[in-house]
Protein backbone atom coordinates (compact mmCIF):
# COMPACT_ATOMS: atom_id res chain seq x y z
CA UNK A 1 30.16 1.31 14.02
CA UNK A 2 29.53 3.40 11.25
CA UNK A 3 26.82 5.83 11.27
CA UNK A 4 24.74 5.97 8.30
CA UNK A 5 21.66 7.82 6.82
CA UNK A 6 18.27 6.09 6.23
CA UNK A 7 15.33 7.82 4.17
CA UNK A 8 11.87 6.67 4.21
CA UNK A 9 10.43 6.06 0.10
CA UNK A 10 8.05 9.36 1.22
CA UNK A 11 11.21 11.67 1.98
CA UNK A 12 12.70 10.26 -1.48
CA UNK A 13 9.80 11.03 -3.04
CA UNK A 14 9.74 14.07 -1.71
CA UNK A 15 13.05 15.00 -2.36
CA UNK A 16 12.89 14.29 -5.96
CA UNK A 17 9.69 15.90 -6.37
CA UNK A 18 10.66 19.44 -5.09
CA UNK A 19 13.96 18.87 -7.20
CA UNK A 20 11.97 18.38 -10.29
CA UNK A 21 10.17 21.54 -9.15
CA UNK A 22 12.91 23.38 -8.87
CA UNK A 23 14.22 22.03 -12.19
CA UNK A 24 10.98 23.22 -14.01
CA UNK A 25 10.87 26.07 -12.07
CA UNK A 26 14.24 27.55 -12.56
CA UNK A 27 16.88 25.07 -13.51
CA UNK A 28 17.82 21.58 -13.40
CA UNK A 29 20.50 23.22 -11.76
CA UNK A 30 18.65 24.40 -9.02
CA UNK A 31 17.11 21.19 -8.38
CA UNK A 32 20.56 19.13 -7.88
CA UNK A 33 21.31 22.23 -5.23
CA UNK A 34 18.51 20.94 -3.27
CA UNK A 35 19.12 17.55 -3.57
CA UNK A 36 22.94 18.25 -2.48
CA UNK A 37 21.66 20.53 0.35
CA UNK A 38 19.77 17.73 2.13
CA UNK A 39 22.33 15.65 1.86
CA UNK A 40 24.12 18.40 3.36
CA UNK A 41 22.18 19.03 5.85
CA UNK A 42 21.67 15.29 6.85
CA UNK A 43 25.69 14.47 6.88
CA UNK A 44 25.74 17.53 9.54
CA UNK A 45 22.74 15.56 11.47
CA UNK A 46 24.70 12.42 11.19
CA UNK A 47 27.63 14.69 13.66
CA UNK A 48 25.05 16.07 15.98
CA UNK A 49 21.76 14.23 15.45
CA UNK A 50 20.00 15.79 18.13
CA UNK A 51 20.40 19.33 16.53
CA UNK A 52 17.19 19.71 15.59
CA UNK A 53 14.14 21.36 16.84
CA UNK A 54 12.05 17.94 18.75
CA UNK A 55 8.52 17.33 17.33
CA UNK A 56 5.76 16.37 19.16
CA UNK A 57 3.17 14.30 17.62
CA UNK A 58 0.75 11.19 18.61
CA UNK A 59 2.44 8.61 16.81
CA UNK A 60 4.13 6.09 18.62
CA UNK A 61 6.36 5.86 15.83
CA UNK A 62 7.31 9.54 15.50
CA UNK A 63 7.99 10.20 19.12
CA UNK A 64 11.69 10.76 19.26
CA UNK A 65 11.12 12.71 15.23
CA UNK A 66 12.76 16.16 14.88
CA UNK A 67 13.27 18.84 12.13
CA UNK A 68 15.68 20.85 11.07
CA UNK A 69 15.81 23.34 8.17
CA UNK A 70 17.61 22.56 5.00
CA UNK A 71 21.02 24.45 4.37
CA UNK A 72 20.54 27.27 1.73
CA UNK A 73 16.70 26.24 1.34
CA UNK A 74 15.17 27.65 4.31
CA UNK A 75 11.27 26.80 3.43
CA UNK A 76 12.03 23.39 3.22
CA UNK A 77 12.40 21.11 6.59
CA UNK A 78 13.83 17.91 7.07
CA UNK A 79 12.22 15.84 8.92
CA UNK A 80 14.28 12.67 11.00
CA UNK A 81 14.29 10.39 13.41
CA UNK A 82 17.74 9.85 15.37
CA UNK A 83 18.82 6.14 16.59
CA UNK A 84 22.30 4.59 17.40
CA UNK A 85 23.20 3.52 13.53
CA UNK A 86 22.04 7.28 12.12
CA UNK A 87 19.17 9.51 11.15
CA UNK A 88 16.31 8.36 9.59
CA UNK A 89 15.04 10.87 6.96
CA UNK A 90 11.05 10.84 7.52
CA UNK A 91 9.94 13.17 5.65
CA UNK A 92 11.36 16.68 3.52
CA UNK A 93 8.86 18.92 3.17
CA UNK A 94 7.87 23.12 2.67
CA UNK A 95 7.56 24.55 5.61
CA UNK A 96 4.47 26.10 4.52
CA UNK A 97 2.59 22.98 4.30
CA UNK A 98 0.16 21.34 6.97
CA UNK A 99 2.69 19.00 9.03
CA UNK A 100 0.25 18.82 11.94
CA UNK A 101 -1.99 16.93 9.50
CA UNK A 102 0.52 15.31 7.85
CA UNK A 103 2.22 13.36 10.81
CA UNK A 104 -1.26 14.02 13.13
């Protein structure tokens, strides 16, 4: 079976919103990097999903969810939820924001 990445319509929002930050911010350059790092970074999870860091959090939902940090962006966290098809992207997010309130 082929394994295959998943991502929520938050994490693509997400994803394009911190690309179009980094597009205004710097270059629209910049903001395809990011978009190519999480892809990146969720092929590699697709290998070895349980490589990231396990999160802990009251949602039944969100009980098996982990994070790992985006390759060559290492504020911003991917956040994913392992199964036997793929990952599914949850979230992608700063680190600096509130994630406890965010996933409770």
């Amino acid at each position: 079976m082929t394994q295959k990445i998943t991502r929520s319509p938050l994490a693509i929002e997400d994803m394009l919103d911190i690309a179009q930050y980094f597009g205004d911010q710097n270059s629209p350059q910049t903001g395809e990097r990011f978009l190519d790092a999480v892809a990146k970074t969720e092929r590699a999870l697709l290998k070895m999903p349980k490589m990231g860091v396990r999160r802990e959090y009251e949602a039944a939902s969100l009980k098996a969810m982990r994070m790992m940090r985006v390759d060559d962006f290492k504020n911003y966290l991917v956040f994913y939820i392992p199964s036997a098809t793929g990952i599914y992207t949850v979230r992608v997010l700063h680190g600096a924001q509130d994630i406890q309130a965010l996933f409770g």
